[in-house]
N, C-alpha and C. Protein backbone atom coordinates (compact mmCIF):
# COMPACT_ATOMS: atom_id res chain seq x y z
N UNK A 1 0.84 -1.17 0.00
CA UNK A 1 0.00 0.00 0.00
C UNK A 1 0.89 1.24 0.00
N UNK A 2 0.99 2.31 -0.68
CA UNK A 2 1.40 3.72 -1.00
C UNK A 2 0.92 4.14 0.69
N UNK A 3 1.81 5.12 0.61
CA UNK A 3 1.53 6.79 1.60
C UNK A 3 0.99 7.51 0.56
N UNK A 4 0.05 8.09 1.51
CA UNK A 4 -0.42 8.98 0.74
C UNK A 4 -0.94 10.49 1.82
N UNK A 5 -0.85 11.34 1.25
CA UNK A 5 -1.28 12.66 2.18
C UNK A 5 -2.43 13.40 1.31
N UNK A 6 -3.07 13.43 1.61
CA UNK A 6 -4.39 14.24 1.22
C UNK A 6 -4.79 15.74 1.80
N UNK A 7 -4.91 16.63 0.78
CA UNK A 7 -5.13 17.73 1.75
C UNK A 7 -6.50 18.18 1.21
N UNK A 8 -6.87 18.21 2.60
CA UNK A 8 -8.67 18.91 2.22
C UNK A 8 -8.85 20.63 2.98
N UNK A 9 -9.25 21.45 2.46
CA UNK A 9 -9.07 22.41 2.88
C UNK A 9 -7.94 23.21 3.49
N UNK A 10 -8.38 23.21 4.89
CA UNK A 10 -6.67 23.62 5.80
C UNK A 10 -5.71 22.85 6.15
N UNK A 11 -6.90 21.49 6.11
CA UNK A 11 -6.10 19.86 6.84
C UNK A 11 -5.32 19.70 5.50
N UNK A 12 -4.13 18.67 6.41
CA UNK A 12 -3.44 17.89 5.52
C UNK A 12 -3.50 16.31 6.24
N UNK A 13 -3.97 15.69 5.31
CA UNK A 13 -4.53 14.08 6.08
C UNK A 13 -3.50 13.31 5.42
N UNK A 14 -2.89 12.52 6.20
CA UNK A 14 -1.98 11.54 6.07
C UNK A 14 -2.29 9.90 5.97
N UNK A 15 -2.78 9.36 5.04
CA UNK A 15 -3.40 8.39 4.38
C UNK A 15 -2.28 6.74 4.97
N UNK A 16 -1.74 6.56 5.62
CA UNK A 16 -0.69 5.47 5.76
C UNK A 16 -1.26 3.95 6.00
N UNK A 17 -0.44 3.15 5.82
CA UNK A 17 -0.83 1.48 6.37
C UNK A 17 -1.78 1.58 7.32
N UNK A 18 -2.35 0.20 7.39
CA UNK A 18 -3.01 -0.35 8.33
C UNK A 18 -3.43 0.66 9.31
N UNK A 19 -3.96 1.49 8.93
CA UNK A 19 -5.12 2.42 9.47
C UNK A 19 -6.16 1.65 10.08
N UNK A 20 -6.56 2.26 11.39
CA UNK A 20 -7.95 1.32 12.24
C UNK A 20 -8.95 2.51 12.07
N UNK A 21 -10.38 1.81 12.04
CA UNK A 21 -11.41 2.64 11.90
C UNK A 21 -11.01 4.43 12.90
N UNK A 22 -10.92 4.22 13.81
CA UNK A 22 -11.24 5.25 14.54
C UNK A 22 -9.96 6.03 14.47
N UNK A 23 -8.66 5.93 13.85
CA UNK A 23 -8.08 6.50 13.02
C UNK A 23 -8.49 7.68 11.59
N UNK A 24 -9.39 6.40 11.32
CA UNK A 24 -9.83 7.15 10.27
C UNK A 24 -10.68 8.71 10.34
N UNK A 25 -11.29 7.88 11.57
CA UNK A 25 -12.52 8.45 11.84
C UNK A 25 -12.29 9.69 12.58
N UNK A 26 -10.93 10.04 12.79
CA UNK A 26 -10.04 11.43 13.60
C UNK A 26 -9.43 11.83 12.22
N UNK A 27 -8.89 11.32 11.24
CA UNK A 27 -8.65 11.90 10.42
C UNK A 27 -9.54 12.95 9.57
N UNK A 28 -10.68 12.69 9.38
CA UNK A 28 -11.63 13.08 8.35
C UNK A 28 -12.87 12.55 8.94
N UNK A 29 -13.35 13.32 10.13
CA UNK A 29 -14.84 12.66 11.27
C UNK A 29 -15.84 13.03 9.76
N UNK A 30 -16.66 12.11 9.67
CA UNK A 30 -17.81 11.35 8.68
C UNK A 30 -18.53 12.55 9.33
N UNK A 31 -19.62 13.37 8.36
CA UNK A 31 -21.39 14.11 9.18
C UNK A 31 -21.50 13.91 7.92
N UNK A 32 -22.96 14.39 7.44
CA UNK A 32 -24.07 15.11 7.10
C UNK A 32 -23.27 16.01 5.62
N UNK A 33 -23.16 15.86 4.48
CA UNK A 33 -23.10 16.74 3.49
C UNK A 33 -24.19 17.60 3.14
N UNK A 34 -23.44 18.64 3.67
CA UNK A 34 -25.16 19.93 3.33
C UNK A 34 -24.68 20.95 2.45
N UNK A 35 -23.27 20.94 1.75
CA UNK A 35 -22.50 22.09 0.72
C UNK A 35 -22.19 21.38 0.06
N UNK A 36 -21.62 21.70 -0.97
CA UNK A 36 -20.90 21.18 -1.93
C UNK A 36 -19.49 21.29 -1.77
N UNK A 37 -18.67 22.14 -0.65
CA UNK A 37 -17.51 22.33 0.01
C UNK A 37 -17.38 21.12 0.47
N UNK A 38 -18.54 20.67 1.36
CA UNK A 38 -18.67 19.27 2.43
C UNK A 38 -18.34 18.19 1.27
N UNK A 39 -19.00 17.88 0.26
CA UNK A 39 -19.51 16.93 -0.54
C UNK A 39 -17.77 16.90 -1.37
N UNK A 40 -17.15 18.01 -1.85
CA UNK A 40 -15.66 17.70 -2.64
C UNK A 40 -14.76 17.39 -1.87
N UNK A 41 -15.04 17.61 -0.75
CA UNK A 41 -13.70 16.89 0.19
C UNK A 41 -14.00 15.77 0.77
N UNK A 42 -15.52 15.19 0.64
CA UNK A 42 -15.36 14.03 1.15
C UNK A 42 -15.28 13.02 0.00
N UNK A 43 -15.46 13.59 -0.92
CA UNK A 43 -15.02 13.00 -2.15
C UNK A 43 -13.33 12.61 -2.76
N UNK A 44 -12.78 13.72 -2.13
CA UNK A 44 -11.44 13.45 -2.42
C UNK A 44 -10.73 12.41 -1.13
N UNK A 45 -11.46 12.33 -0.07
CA UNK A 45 -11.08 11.32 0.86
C UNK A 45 -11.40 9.78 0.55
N UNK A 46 -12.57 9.87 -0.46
CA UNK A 46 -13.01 8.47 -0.84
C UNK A 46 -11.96 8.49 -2.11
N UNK A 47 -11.56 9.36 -2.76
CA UNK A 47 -10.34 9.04 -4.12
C UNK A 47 -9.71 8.54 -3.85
N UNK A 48 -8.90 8.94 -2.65
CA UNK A 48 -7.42 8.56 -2.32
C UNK A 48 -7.67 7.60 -1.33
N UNK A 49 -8.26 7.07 -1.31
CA UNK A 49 -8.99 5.34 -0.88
C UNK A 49 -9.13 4.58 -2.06
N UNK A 50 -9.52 5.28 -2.58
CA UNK A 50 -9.86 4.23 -3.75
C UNK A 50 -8.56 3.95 -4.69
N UNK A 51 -7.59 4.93 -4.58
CA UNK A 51 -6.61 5.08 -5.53
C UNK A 51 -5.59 4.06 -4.79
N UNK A 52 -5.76 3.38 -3.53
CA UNK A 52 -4.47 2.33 -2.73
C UNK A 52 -5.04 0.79 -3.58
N UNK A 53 -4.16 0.24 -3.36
CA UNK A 53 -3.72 -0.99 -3.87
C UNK A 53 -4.56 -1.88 -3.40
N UNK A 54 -4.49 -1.91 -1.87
CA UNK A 54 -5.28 -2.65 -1.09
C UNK A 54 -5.58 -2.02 0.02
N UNK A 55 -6.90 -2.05 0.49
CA UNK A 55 -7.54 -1.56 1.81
C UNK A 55 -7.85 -2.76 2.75
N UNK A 56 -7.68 -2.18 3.93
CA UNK A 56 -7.68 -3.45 5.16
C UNK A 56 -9.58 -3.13 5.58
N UNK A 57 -10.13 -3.69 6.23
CA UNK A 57 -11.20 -4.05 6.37
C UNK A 57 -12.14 -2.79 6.94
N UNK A 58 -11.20 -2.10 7.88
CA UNK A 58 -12.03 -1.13 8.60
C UNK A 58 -11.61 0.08 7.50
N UNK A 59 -10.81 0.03 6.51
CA UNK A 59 -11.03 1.38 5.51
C UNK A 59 -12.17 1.06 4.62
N UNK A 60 -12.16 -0.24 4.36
CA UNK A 60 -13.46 -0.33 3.20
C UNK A 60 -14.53 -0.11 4.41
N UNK A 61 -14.82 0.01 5.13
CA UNK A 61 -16.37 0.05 6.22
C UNK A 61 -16.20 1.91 6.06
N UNK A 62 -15.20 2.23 6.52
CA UNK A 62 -15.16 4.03 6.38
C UNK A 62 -15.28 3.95 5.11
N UNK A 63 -14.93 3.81 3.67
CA UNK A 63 -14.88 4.45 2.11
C UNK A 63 -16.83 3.80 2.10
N UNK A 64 -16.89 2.84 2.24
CA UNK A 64 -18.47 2.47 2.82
C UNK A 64 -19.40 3.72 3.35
N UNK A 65 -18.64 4.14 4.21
CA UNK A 65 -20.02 4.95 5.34
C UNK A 65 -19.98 6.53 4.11
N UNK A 66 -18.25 6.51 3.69
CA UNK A 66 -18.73 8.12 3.22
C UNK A 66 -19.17 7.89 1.63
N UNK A 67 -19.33 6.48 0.66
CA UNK A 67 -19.90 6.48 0.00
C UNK A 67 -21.43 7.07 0.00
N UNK A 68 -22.10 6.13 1.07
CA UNK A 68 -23.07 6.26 1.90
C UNK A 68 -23.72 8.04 2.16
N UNK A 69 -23.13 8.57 2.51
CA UNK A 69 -22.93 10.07 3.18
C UNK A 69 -22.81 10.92 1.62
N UNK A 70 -22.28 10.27 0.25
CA UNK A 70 -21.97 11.24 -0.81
C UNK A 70 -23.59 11.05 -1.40
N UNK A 71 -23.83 9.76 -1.90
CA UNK A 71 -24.98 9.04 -2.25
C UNK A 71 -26.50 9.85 -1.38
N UNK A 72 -26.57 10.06 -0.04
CA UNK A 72 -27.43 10.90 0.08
C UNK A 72 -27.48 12.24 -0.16
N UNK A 73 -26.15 13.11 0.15
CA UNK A 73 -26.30 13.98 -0.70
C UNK A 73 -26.66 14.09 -2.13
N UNK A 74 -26.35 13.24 -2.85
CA UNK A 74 -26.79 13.53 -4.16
C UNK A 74 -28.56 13.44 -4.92
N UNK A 75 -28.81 12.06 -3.67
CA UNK A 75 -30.10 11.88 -4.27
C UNK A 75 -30.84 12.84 -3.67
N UNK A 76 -30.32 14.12 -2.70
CA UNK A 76 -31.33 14.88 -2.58
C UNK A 76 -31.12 16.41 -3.39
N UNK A 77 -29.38 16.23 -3.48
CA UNK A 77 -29.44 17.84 -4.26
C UNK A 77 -29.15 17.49 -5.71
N UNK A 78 -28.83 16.35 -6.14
CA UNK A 78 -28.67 16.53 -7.39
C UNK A 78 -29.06 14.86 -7.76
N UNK A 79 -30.73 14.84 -7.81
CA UNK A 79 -31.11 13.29 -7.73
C UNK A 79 -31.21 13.37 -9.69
N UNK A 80 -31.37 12.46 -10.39
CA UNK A 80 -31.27 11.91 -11.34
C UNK A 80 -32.90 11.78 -12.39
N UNK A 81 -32.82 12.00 -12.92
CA UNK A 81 -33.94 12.16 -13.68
C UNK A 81 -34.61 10.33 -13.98
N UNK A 82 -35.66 10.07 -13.57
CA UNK A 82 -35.98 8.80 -13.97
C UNK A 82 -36.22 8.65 -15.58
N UNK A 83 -36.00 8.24 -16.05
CA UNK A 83 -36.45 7.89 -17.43
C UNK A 83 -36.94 6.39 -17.37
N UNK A 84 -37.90 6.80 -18.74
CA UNK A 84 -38.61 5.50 -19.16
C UNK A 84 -38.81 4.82 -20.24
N UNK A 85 -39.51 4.14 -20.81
CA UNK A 85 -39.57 3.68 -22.24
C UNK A 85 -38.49 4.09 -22.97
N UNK A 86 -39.20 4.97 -24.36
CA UNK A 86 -37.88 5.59 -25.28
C UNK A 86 -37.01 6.65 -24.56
N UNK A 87 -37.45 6.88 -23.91
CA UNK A 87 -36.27 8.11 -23.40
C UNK A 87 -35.29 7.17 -22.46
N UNK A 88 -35.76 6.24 -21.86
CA UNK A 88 -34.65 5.62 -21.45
C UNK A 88 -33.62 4.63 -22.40
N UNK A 89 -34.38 4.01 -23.41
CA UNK A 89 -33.66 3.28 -24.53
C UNK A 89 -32.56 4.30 -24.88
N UNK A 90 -32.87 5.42 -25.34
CA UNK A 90 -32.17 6.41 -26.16
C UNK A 90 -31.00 6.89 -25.12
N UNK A 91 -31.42 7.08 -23.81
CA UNK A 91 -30.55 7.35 -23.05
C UNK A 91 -29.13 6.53 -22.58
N UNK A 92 -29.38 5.15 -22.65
CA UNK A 92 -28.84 3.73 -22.63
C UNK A 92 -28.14 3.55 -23.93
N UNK A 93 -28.59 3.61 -25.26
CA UNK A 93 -27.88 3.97 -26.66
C UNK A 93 -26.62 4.44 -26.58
N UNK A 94 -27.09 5.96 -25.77
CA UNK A 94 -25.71 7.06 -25.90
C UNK A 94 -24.67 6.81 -25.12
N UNK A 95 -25.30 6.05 -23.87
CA UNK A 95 -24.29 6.00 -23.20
C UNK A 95 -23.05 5.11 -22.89
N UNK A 96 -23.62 4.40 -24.13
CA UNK A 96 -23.10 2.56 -24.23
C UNK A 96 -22.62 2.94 -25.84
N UNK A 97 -22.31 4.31 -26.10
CA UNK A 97 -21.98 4.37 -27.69
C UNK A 97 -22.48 3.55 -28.81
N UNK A 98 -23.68 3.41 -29.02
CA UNK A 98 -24.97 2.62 -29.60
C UNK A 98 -25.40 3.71 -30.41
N UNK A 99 -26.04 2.66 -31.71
CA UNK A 99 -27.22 4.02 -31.93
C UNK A 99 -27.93 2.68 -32.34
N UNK A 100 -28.91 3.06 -33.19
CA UNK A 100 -30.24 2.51 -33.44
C UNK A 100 -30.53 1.08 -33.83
N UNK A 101 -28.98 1.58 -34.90
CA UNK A 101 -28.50 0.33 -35.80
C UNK A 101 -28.53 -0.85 -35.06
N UNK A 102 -27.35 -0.24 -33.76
CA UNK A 102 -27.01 -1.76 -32.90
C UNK A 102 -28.58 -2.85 -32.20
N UNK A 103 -29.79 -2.13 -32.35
CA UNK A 103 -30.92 -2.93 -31.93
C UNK A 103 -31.65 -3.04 -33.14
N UNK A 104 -31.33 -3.70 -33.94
CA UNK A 104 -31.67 -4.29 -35.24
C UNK A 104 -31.53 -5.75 -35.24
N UNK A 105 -30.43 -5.92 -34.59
CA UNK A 105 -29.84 -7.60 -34.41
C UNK A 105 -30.89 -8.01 -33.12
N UNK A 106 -30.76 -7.34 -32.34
CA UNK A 106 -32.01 -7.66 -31.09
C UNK A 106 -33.62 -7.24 -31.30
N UNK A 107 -34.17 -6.77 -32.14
CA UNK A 107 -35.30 -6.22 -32.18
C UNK A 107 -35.78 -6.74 -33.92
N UNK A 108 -34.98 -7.78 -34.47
CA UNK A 108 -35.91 -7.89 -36.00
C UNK A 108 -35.40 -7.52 -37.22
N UNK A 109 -35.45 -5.88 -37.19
CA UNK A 109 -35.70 -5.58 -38.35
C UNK A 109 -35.48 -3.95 -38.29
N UNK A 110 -34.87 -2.93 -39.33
CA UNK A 110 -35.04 -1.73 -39.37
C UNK A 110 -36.26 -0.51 -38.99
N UNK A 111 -37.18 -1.04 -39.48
CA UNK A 111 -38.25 -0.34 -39.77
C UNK A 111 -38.99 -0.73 -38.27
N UNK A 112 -39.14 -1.74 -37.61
CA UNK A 112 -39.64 -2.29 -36.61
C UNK A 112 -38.92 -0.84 -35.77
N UNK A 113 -37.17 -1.38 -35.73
CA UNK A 113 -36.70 -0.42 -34.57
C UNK A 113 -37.36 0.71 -34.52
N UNK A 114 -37.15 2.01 -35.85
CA UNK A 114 -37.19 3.16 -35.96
C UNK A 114 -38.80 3.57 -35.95
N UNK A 115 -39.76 2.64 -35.98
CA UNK A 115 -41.36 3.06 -35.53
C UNK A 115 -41.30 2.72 -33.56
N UNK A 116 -40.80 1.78 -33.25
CA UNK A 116 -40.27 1.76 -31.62
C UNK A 116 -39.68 3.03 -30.96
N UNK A 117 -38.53 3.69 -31.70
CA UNK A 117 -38.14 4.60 -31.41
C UNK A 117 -38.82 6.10 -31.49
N UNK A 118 -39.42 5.79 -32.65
CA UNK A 118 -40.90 7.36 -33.49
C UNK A 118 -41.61 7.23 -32.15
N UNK A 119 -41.82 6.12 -31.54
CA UNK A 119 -43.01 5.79 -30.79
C UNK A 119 -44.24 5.86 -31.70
N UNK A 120 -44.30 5.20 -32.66
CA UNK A 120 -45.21 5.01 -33.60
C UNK A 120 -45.45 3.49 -33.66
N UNK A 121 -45.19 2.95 -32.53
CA UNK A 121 -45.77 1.19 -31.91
C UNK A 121 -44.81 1.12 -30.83
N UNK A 122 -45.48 0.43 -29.99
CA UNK A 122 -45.60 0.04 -28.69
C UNK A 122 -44.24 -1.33 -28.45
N UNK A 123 -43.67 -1.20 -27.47
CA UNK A 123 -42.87 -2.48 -27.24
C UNK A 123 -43.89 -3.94 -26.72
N UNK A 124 -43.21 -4.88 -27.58
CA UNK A 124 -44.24 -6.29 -27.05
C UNK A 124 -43.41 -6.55 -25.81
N UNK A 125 -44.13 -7.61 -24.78
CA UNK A 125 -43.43 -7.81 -23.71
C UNK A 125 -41.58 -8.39 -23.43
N UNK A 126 -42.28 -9.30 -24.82
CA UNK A 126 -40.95 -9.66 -25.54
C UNK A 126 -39.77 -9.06 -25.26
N UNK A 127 -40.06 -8.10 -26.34
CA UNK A 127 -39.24 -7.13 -26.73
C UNK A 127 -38.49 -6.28 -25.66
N UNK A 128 -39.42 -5.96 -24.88
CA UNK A 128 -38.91 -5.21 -23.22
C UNK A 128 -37.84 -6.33 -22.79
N UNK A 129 -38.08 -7.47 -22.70
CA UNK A 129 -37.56 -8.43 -21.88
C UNK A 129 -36.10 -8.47 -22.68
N UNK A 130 -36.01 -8.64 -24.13
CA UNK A 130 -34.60 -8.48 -24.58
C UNK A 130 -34.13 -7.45 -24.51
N UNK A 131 -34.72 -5.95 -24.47
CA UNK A 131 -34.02 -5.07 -24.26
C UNK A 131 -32.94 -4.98 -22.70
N UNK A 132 -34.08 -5.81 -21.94
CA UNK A 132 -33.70 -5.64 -20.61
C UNK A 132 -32.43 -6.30 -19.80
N UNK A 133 -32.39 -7.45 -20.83
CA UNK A 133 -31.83 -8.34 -21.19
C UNK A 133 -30.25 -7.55 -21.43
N UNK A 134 -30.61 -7.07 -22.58
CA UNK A 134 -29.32 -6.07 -23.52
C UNK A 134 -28.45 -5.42 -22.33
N UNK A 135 -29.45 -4.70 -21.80
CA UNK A 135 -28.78 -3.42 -20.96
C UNK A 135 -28.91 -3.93 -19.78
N UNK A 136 -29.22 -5.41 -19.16
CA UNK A 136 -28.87 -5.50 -17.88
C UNK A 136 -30.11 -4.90 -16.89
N UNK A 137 -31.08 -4.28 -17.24
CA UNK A 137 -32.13 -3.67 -16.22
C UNK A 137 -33.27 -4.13 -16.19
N UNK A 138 -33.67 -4.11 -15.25
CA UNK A 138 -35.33 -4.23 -15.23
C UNK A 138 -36.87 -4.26 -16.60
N UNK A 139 -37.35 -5.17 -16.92
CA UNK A 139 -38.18 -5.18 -17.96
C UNK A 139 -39.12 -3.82 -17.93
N UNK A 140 -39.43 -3.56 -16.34
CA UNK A 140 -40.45 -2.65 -15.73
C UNK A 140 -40.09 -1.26 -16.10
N UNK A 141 -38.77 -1.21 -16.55
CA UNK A 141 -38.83 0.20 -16.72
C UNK A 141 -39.00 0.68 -18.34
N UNK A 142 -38.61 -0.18 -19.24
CA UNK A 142 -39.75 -0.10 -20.27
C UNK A 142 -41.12 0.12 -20.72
């Protein structure tokens, strides 16, 4: 495992071996992200966790709690837009560097896809189920 020193604000945190929880937990005490000041430095404390080789048991339970601690901040100040049907297909496309073409081999046929996509016909259950299939998610959110 690397040394590592982390500096968050005024602190300078010293990242070393076999760190025990409550080490940690004096280094960089875990609250409540209510800024976005709060939220980049506890972010850069989970980097330079994440950036060691190997973590001993009580650092993955701390990179755990402030995952935990980033994750609620986000789903409340910057939660995620649900998408559904085509807006979620299309969204899943882009993000997997896809376009239309690539669900031609899974969906049939050209013209099938691009009236799916028009939303000019409906997905069969089928069809949800291989998509879901494709991308790994839930049929339901089709």
């Amino acid at each position: 495992m690397q040394n590592m020193t982390q500096t968050i604000g005024n602190k300078t945190l010293g990242f070393n071996q076999n760190r025990s929880y409550l080490k940690l937990l004096n280094l960089f005490p875990p609250r409540l992200i209510k800024t976005e000041e709060d939220y980049f430095a506890t972010q850069k404390v989970i980097d330079s966790l994440i950036d060691q080789d190997e973590l001993n048991q009580d650092e993955r339970d701390y990179l755990n709690l402030l995952g935990t601690l980033i994750a609620e901040y986000e789903a409340k100040y910057d939660p995620l837009p649900q998408l559904t049907g085509i807006d979620l297909i299309r969204a899943l496309l882009a993000e997997m560097n896809l376009t239309e073409y690539d669900l031609i081999s899974l969906l049939g046929n050209q013209e099938k896809v691009t009236q799916i996509l028009n939303q000019k016909r409906e997905l069969t259950n089928q069809e949800k189920a291989i998509l879901a299939d494709f991308f790994q998610i839930s049929a339901d959110y089709f």
